[in-house]
PDB file of N, CA and C in Angstrom:
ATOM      1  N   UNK A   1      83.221 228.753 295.277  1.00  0.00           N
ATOM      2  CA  UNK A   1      83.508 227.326 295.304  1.00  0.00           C
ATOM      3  C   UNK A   1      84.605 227.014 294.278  1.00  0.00           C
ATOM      4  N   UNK A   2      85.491 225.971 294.515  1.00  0.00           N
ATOM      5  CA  UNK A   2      87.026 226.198 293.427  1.00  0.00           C
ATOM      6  C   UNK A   2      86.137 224.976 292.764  1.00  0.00           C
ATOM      7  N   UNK A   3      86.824 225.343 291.511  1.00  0.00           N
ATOM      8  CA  UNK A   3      86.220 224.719 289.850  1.00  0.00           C
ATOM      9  C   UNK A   3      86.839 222.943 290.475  1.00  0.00           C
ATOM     10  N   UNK A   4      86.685 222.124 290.112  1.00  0.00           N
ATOM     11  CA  UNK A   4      87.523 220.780 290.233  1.00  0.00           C
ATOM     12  C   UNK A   4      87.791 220.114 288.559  1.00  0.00           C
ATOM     13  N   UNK A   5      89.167 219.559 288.818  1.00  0.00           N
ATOM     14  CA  UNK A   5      89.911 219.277 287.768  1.00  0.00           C
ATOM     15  C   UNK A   5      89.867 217.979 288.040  1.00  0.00           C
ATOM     16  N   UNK A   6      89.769 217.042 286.926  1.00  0.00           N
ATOM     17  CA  UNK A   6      90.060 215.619 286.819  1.00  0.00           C
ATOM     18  C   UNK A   6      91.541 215.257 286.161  1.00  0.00           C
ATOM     19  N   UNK A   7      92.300 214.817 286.592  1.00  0.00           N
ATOM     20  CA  UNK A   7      93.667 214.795 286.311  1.00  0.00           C
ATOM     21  C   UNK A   7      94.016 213.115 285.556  1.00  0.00           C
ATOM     22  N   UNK A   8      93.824 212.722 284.726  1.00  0.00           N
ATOM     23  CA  UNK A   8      94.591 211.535 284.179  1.00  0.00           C
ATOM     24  C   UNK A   8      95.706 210.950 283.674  1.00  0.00           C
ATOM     25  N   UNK A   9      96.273 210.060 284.650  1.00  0.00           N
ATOM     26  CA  UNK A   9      97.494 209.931 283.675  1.00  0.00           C
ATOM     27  C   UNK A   9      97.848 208.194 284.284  1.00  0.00           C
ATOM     28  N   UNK A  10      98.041 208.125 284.263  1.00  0.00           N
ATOM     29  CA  UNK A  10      99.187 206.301 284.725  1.00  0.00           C
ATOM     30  C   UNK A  10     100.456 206.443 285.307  1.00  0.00           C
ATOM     31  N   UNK A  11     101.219 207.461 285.129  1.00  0.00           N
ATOM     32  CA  UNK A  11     102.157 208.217 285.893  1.00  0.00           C
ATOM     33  C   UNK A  11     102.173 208.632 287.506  1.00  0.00           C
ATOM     34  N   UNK A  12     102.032 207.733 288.078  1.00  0.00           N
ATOM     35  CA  UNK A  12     101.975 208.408 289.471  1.00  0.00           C
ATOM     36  C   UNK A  12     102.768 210.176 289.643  1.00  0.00           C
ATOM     37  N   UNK A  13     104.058 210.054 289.827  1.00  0.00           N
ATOM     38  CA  UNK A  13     104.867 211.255 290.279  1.00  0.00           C
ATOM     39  C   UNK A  13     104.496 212.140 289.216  1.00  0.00           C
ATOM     40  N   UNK A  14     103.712 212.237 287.903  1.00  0.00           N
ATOM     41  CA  UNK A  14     103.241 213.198 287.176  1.00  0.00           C
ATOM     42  C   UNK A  14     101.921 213.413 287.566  1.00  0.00           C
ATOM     43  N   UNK A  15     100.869 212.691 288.090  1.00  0.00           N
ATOM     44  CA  UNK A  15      99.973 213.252 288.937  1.00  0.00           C
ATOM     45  C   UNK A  15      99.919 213.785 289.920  1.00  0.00           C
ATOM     46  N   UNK A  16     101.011 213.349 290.655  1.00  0.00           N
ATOM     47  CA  UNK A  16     101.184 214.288 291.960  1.00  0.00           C
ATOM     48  C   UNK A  16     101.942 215.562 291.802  1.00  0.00           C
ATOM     49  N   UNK A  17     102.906 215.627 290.578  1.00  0.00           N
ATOM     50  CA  UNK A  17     103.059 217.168 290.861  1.00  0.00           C
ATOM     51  C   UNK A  17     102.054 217.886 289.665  1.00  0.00           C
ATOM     52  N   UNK A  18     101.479 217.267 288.918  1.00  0.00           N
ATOM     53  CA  UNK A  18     100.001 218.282 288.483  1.00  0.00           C
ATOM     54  C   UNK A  18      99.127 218.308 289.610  1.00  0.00           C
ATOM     55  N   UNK A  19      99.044 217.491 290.333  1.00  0.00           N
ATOM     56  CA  UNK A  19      97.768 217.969 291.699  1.00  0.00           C
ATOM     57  C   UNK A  19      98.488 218.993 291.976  1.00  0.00           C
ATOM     58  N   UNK A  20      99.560 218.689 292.762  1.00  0.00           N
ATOM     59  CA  UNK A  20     100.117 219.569 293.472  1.00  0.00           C
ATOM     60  C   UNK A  20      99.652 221.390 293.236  1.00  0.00           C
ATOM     61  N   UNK A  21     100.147 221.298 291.758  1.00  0.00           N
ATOM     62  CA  UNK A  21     100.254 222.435 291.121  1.00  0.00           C
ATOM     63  C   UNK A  21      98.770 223.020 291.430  1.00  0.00           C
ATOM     64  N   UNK A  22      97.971 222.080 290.774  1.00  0.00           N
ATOM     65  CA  UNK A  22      96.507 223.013 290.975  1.00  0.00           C
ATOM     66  C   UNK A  22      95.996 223.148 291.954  1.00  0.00           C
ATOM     67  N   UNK A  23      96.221 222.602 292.801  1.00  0.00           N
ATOM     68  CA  UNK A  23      95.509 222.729 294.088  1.00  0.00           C
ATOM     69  C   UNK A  23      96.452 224.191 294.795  1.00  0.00           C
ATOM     70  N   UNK A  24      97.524 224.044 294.540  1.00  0.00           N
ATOM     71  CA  UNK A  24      98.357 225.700 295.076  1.00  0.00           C
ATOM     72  C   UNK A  24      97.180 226.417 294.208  1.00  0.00           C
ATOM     73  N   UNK A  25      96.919 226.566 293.124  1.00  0.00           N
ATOM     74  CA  UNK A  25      96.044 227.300 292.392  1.00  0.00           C
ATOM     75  C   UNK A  25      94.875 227.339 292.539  1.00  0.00           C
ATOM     76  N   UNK A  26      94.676 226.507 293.879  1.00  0.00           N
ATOM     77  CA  UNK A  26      92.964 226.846 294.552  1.00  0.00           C
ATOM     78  C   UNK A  26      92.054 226.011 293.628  1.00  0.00           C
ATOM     79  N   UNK A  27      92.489 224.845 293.001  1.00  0.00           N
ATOM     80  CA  UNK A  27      91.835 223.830 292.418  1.00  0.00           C
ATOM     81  C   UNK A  27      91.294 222.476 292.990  1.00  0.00           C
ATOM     82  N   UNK A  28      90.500 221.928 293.117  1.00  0.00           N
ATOM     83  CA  UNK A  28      90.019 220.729 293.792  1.00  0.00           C
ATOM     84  C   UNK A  28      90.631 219.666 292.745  1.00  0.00           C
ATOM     85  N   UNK A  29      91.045 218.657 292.965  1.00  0.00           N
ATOM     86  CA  UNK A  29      91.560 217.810 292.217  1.00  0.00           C
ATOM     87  C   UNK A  29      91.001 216.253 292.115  1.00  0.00           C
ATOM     88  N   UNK A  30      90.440 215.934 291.211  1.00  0.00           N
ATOM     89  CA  UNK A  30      89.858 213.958 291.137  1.00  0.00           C
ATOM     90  C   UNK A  30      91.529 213.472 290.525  1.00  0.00           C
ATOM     91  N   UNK A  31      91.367 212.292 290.628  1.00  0.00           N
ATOM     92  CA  UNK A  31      92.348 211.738 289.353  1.00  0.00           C
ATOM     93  C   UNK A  31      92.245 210.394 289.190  1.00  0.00           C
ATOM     94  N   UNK A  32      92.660 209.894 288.187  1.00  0.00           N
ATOM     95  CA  UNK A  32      91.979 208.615 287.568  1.00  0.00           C
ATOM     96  C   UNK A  32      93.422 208.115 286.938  1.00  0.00           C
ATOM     97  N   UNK A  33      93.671 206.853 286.922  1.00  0.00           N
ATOM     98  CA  UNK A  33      94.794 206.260 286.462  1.00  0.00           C
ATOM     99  C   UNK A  33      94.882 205.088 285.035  1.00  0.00           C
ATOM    100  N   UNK A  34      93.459 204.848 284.877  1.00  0.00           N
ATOM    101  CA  UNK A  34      93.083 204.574 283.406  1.00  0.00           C
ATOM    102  C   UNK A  34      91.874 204.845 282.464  1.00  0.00           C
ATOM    103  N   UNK A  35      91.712 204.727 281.200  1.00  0.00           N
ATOM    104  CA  UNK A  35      90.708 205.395 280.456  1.00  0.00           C
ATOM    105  C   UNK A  35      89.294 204.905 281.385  1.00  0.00           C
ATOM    106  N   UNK A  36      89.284 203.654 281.716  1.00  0.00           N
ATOM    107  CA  UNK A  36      88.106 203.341 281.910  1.00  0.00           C
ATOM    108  C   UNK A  36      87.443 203.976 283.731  1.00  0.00           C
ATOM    109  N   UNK A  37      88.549 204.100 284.263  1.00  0.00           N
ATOM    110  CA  UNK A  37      88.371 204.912 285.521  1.00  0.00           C
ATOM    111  C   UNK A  37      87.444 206.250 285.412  1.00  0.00           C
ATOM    112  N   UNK A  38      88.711 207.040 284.453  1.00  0.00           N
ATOM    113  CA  UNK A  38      88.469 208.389 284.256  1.00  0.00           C
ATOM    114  C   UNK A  38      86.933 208.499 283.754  1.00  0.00           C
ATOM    115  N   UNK A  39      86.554 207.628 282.466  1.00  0.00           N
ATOM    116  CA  UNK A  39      85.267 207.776 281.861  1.00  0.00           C
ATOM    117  C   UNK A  39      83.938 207.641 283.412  1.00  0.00           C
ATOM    118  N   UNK A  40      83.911 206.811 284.138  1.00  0.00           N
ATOM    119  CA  UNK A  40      83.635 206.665 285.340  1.00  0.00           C
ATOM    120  C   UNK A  40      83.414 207.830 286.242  1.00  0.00           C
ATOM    121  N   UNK A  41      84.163 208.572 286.558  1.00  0.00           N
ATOM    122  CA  UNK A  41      84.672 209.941 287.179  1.00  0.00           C
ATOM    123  C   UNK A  41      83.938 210.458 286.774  1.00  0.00           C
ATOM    124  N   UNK A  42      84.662 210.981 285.605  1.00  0.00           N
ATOM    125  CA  UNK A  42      83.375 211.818 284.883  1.00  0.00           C
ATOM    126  C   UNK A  42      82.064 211.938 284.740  1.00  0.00           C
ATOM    127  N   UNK A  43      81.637 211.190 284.673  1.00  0.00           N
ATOM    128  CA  UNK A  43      79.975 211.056 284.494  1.00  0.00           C
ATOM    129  C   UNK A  43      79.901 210.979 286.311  1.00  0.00           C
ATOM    130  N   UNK A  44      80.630 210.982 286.683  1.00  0.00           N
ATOM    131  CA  UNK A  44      79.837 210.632 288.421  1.00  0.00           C
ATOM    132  C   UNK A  44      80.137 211.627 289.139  1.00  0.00           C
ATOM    133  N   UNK A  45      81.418 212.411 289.030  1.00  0.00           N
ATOM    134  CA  UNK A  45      81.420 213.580 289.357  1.00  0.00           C
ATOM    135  C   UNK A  45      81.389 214.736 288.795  1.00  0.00           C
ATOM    136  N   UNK A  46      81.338 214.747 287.409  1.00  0.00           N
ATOM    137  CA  UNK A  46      80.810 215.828 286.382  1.00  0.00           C
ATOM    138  C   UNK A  46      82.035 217.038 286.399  1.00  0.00           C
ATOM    139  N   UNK A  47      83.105 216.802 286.452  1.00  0.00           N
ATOM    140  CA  UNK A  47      84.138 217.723 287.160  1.00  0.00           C
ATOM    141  C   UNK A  47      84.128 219.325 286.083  1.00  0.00           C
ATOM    142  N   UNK A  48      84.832 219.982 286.427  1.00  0.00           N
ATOM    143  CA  UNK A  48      84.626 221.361 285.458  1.00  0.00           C
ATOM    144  C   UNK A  48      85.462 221.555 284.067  1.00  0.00           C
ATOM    145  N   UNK A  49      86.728 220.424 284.229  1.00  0.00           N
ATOM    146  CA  UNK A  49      88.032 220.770 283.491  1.00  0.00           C
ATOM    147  C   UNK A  49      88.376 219.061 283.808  1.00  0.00           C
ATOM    148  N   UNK A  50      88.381 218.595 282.334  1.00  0.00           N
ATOM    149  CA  UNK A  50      89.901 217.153 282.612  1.00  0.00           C
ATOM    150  C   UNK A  50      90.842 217.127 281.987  1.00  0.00           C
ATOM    151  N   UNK A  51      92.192 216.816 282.160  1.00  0.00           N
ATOM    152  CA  UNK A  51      93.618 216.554 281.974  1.00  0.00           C
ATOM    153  C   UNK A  51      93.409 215.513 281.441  1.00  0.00           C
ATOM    154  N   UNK A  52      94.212 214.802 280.203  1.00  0.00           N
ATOM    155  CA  UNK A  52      93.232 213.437 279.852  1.00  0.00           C
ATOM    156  C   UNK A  52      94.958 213.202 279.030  1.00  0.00           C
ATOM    157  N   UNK A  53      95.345 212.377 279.908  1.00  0.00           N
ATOM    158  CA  UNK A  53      96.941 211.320 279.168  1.00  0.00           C
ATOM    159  C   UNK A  53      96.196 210.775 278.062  1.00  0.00           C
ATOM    160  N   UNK A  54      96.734 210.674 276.574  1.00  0.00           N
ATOM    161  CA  UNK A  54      96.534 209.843 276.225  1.00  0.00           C
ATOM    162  C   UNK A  54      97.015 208.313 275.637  1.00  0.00           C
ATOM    163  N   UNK A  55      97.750 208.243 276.220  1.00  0.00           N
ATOM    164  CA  UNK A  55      98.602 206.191 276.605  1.00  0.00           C
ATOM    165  C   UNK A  55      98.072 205.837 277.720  1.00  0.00           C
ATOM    166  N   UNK A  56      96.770 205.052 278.050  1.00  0.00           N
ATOM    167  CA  UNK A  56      96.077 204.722 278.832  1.00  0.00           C
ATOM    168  C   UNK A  56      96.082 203.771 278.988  1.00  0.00           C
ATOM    169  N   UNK A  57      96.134 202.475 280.722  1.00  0.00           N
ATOM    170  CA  UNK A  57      95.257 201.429 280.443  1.00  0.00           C
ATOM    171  C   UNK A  57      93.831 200.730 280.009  1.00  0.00           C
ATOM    172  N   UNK A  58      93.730 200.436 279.634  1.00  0.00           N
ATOM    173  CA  UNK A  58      92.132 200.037 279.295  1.00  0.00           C
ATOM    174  C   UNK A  58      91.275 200.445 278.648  1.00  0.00           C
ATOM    175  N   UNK A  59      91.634 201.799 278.576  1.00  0.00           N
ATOM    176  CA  UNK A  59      90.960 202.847 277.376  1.00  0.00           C
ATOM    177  C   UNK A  59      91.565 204.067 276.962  1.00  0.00           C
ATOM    178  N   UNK A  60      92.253 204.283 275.707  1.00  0.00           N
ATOM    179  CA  UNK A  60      93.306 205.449 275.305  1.00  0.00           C
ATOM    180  C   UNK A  60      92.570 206.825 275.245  1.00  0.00           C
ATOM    181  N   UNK A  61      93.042 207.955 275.922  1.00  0.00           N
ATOM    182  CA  UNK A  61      92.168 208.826 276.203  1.00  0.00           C
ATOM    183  C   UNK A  61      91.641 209.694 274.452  1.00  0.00           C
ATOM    184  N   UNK A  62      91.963 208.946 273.474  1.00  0.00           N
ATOM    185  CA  UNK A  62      91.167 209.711 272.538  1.00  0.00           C
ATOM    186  C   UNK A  62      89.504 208.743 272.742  1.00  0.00           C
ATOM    187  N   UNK A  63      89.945 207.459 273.073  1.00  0.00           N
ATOM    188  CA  UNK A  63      88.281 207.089 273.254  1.00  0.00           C
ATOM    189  C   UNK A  63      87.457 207.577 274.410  1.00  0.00           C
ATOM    190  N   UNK A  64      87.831 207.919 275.280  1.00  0.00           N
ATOM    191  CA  UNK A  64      87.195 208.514 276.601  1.00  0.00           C
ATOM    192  C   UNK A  64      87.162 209.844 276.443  1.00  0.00           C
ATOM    193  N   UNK A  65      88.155 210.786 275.610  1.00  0.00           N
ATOM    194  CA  UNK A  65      87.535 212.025 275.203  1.00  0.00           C
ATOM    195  C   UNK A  65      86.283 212.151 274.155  1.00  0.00           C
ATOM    196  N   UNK A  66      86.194 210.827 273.110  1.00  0.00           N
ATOM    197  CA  UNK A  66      85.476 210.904 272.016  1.00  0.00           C
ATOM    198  C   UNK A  66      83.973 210.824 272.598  1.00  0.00           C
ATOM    199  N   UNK A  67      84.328 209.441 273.674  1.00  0.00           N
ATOM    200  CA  UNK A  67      83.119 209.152 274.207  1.00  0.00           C
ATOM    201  C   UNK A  67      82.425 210.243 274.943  1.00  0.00           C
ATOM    202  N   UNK A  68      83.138 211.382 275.877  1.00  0.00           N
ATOM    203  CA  UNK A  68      82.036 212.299 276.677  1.00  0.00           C
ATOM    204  C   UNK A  68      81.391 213.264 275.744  1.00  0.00           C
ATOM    205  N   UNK A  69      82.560 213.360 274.516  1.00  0.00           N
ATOM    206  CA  UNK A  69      82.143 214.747 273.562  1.00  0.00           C
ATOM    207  C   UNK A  69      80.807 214.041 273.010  1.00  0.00           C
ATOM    208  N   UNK A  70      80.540 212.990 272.841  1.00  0.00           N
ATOM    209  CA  UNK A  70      79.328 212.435 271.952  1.00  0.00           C
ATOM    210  C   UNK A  70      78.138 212.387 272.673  1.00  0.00           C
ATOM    211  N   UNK A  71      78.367 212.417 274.398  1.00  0.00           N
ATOM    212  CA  UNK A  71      77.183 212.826 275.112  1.00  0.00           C
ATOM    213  C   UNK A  71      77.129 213.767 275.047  1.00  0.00           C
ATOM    214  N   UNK A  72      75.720 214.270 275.098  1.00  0.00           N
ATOM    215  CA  UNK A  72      75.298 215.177 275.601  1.00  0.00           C
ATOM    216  C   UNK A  72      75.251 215.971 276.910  1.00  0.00           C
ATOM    217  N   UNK A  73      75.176 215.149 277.721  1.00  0.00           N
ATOM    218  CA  UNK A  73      75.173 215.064 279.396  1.00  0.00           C
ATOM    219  C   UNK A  73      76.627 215.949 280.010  1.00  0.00           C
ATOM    220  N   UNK A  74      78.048 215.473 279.232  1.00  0.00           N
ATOM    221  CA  UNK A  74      79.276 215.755 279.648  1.00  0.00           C
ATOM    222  C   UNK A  74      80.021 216.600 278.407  1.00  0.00           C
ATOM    223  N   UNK A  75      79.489 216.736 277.300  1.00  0.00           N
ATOM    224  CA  UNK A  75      80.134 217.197 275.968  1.00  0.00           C
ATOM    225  C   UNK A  75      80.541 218.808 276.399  1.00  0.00           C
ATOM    226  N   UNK A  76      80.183 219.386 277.315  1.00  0.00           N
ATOM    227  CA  UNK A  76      80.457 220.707 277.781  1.00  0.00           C
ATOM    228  C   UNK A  76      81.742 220.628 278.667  1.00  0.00           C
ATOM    229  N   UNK A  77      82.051 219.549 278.840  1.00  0.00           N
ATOM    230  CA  UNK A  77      83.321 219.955 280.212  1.00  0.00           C
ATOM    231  C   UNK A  77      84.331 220.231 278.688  1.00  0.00           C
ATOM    232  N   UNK A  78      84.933 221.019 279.018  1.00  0.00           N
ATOM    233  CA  UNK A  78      86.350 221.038 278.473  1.00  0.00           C
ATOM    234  C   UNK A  78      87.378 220.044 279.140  1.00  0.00           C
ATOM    235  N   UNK A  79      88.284 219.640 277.497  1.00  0.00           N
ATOM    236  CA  UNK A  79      88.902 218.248 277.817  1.00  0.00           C
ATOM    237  C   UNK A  79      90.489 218.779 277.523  1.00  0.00           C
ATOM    238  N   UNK A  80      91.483 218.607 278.116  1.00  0.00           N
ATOM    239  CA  UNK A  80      92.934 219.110 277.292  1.00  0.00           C
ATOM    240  C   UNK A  80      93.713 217.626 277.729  1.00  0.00           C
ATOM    241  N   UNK A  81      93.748 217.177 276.169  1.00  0.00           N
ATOM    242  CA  UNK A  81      94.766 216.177 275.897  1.00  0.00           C
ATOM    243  C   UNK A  81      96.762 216.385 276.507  1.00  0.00           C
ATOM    244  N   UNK A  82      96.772 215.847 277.069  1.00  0.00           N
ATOM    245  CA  UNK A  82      97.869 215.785 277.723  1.00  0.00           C
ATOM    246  C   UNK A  82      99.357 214.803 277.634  1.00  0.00           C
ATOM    247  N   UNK A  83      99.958 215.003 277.089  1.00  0.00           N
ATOM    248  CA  UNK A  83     100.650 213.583 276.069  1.00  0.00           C
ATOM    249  C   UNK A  83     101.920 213.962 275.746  1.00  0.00           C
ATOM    250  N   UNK A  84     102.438 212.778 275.826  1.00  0.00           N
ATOM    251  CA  UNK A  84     104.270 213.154 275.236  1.00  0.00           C
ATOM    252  C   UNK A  84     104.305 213.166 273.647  1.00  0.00           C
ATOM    253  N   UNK A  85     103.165 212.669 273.042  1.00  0.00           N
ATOM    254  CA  UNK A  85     102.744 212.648 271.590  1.00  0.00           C
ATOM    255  C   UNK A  85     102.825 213.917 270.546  1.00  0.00           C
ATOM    256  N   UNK A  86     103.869 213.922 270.180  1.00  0.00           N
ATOM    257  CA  UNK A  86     104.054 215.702 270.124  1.00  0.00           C
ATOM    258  C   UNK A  86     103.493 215.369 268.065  1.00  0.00           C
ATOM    259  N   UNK A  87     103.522 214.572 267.316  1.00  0.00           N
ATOM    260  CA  UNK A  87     103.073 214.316 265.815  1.00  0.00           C
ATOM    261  C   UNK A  87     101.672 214.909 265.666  1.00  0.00           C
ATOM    262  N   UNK A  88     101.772 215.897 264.286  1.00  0.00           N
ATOM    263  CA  UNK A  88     100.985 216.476 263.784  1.00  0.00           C
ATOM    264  C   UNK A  88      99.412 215.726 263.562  1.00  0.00           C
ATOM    265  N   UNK A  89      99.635 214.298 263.691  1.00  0.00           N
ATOM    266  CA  UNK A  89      98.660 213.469 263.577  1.00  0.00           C
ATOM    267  C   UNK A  89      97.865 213.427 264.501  1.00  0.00           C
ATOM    268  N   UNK A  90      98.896 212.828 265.749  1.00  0.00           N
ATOM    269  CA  UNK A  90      98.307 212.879 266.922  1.00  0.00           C
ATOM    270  C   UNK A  90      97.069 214.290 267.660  1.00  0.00           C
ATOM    271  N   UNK A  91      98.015 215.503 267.380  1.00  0.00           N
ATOM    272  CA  UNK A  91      97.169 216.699 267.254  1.00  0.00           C
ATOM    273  C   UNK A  91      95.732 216.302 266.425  1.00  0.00           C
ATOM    274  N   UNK A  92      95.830 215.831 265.381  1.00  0.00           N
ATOM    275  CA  UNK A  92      94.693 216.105 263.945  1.00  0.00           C
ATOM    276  C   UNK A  92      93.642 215.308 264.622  1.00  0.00           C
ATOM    277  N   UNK A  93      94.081 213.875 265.468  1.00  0.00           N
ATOM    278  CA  UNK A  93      93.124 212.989 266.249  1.00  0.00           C
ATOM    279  C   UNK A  93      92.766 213.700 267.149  1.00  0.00           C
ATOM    280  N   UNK A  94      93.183 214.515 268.249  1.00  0.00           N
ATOM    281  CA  UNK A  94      92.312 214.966 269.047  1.00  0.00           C
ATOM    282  C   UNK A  94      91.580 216.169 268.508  1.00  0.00           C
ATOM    283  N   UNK A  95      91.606 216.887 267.550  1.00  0.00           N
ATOM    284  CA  UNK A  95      90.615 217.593 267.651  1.00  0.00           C
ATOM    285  C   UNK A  95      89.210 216.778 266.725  1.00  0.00           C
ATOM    286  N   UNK A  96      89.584 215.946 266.112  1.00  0.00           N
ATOM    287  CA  UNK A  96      88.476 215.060 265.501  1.00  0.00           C
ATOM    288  C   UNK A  96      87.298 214.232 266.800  1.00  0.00           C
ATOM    289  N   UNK A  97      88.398 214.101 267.806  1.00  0.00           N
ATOM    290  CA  UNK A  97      87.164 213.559 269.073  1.00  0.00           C
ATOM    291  C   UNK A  97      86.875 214.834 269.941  1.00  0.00           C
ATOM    292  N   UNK A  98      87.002 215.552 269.061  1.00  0.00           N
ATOM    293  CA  UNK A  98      86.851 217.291 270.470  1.00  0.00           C
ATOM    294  C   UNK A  98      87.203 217.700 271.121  1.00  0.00           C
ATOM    295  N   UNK A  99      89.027 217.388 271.460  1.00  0.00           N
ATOM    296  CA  UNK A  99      89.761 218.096 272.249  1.00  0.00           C
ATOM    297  C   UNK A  99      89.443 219.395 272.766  1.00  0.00           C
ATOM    298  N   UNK A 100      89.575 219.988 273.459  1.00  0.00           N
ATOM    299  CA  UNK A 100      89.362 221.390 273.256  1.00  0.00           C
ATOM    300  C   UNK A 100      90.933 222.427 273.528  1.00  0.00           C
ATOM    301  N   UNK A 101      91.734 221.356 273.771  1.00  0.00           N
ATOM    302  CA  UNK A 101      93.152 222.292 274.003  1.00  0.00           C
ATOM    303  C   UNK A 101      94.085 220.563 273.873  1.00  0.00           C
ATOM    304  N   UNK A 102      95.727 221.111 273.177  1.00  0.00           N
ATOM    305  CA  UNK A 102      96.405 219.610 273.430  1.00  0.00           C
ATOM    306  C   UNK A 102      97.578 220.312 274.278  1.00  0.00           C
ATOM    307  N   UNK A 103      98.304 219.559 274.820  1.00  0.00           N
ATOM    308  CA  UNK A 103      99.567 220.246 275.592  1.00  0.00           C
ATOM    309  C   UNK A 103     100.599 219.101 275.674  1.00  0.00           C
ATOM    310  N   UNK A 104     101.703 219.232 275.089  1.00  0.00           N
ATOM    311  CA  UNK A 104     102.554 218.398 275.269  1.00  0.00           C
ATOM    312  C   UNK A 104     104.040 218.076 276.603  1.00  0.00           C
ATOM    313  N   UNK A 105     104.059 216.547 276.649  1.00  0.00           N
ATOM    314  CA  UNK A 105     105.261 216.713 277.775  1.00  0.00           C
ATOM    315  C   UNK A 105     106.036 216.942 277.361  1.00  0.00           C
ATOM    316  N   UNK A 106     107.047 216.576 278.126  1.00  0.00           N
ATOM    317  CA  UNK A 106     107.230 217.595 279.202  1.00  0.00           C
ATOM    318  C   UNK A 106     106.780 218.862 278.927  1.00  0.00           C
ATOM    319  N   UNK A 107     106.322 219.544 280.133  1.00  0.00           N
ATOM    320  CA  UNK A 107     105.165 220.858 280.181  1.00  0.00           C
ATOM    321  C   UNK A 107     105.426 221.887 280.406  1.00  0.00           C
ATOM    322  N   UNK A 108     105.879 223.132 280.201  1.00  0.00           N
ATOM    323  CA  UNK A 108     105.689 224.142 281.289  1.00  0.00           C
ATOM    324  C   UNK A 108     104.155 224.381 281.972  1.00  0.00           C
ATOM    325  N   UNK A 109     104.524 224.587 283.314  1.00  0.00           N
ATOM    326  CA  UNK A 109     103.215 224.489 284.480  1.00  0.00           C
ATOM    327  C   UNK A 109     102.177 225.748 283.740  1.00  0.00           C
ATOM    328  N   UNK A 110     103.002 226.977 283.679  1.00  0.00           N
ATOM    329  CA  UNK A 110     102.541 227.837 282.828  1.00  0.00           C
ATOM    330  C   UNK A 110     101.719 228.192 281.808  1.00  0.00           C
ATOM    331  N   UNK A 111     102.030 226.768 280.914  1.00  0.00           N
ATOM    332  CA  UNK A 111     101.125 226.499 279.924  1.00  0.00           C
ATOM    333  C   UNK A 111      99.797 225.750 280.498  1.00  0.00           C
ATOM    334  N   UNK A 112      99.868 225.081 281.256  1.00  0.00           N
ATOM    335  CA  UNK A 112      98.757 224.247 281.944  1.00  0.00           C
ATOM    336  C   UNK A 112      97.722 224.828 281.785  1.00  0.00           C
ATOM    337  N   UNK A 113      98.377 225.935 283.113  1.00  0.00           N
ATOM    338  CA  UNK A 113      97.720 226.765 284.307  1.00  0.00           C
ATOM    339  C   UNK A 113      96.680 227.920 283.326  1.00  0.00           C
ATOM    340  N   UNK A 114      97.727 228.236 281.724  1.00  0.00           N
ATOM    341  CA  UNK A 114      97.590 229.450 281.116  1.00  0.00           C
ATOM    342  C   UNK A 114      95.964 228.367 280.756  1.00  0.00           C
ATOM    343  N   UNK A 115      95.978 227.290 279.964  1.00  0.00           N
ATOM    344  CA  UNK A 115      94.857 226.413 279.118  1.00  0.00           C
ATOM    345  C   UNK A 115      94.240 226.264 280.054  1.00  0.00           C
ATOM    346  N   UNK A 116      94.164 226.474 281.272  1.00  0.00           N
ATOM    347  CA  UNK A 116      92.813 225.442 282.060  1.00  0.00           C
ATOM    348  C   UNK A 116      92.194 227.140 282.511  1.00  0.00           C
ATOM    349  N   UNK A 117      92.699 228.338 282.781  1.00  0.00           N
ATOM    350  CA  UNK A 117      92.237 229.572 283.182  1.00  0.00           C
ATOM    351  C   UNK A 117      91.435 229.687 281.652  1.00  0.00           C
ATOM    352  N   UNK A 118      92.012 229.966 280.455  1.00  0.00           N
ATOM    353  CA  UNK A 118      91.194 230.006 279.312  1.00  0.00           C
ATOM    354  C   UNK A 118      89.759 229.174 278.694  1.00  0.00           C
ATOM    355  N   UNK A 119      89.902 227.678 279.379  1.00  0.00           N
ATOM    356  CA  UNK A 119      88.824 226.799 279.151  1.00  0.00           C
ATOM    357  C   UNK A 119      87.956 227.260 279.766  1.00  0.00           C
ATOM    358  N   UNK A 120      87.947 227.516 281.540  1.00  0.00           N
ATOM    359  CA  UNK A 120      87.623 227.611 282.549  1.00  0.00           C
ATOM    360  C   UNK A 120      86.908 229.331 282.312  1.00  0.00           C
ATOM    361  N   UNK A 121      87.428 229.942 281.628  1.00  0.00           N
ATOM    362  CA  UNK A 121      86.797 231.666 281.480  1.00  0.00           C
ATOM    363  C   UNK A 121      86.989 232.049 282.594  1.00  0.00           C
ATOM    364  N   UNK A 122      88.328 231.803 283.318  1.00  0.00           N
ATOM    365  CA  UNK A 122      88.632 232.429 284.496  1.00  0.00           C
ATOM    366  C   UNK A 122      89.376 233.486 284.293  1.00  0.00           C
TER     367      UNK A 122
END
């Protein structure tokens, strides 16, 4: 059964070519277009792996990462912050809400593909 990825961003044409990408990679794909969506998703479809923008509407994905890591229920999915936010700070905040990987834009696919096979123990 292929793992499913939750993809977040507000970016349309950057969600569609990260679907794109994973699904060539035999990935099932959700995607969510603001914090408060994605938090939603998650808990309802429990996905294996989320992509998590963090410049969000409605909820900035360090609060929707902070929030699943503090359940119990979802604190196991691996989360990789996804962001044009390239400051040492920005890094220092996500691992304080439990990032478990950060990746900056513009991306190589490579790197994605390399962080979500490593989360994933594929």
């Amino acid at each position: 059964m292929p793992k499913t990825i939750l993809v977040v961003d507000d970016e349309p044409q950057l969600v569609d070519l990260v679907k794109m990408r994973l699904e060539a990679n035999n990935y099932l794909v959700l995607t969510a277009d603001d914090g408060q969506e994605a938090l939603e998703k998650a808990r309802q479809d429990k996905p294996d792996l989320i992509i998590l923008d963090l410049m969000l509407p409605k909820m900035d994905g360090y609060k929707v990462c902070g929030l699943l890591k503090a359940d119990a229920r979802y604190n196991k999915i691996p989360i990789i912050l996804f962001t044009a936010r390239a400051q040492e700070s920005d890094r220092k905040t996500g691992k304080d809400v439990g990032a478990d990987a950060y990746i900056t834009k513009p991306f190589e696919p490579q790197t994605l593909l390399g962080a979500i096979k490593e989360l994933l123990r594929e």
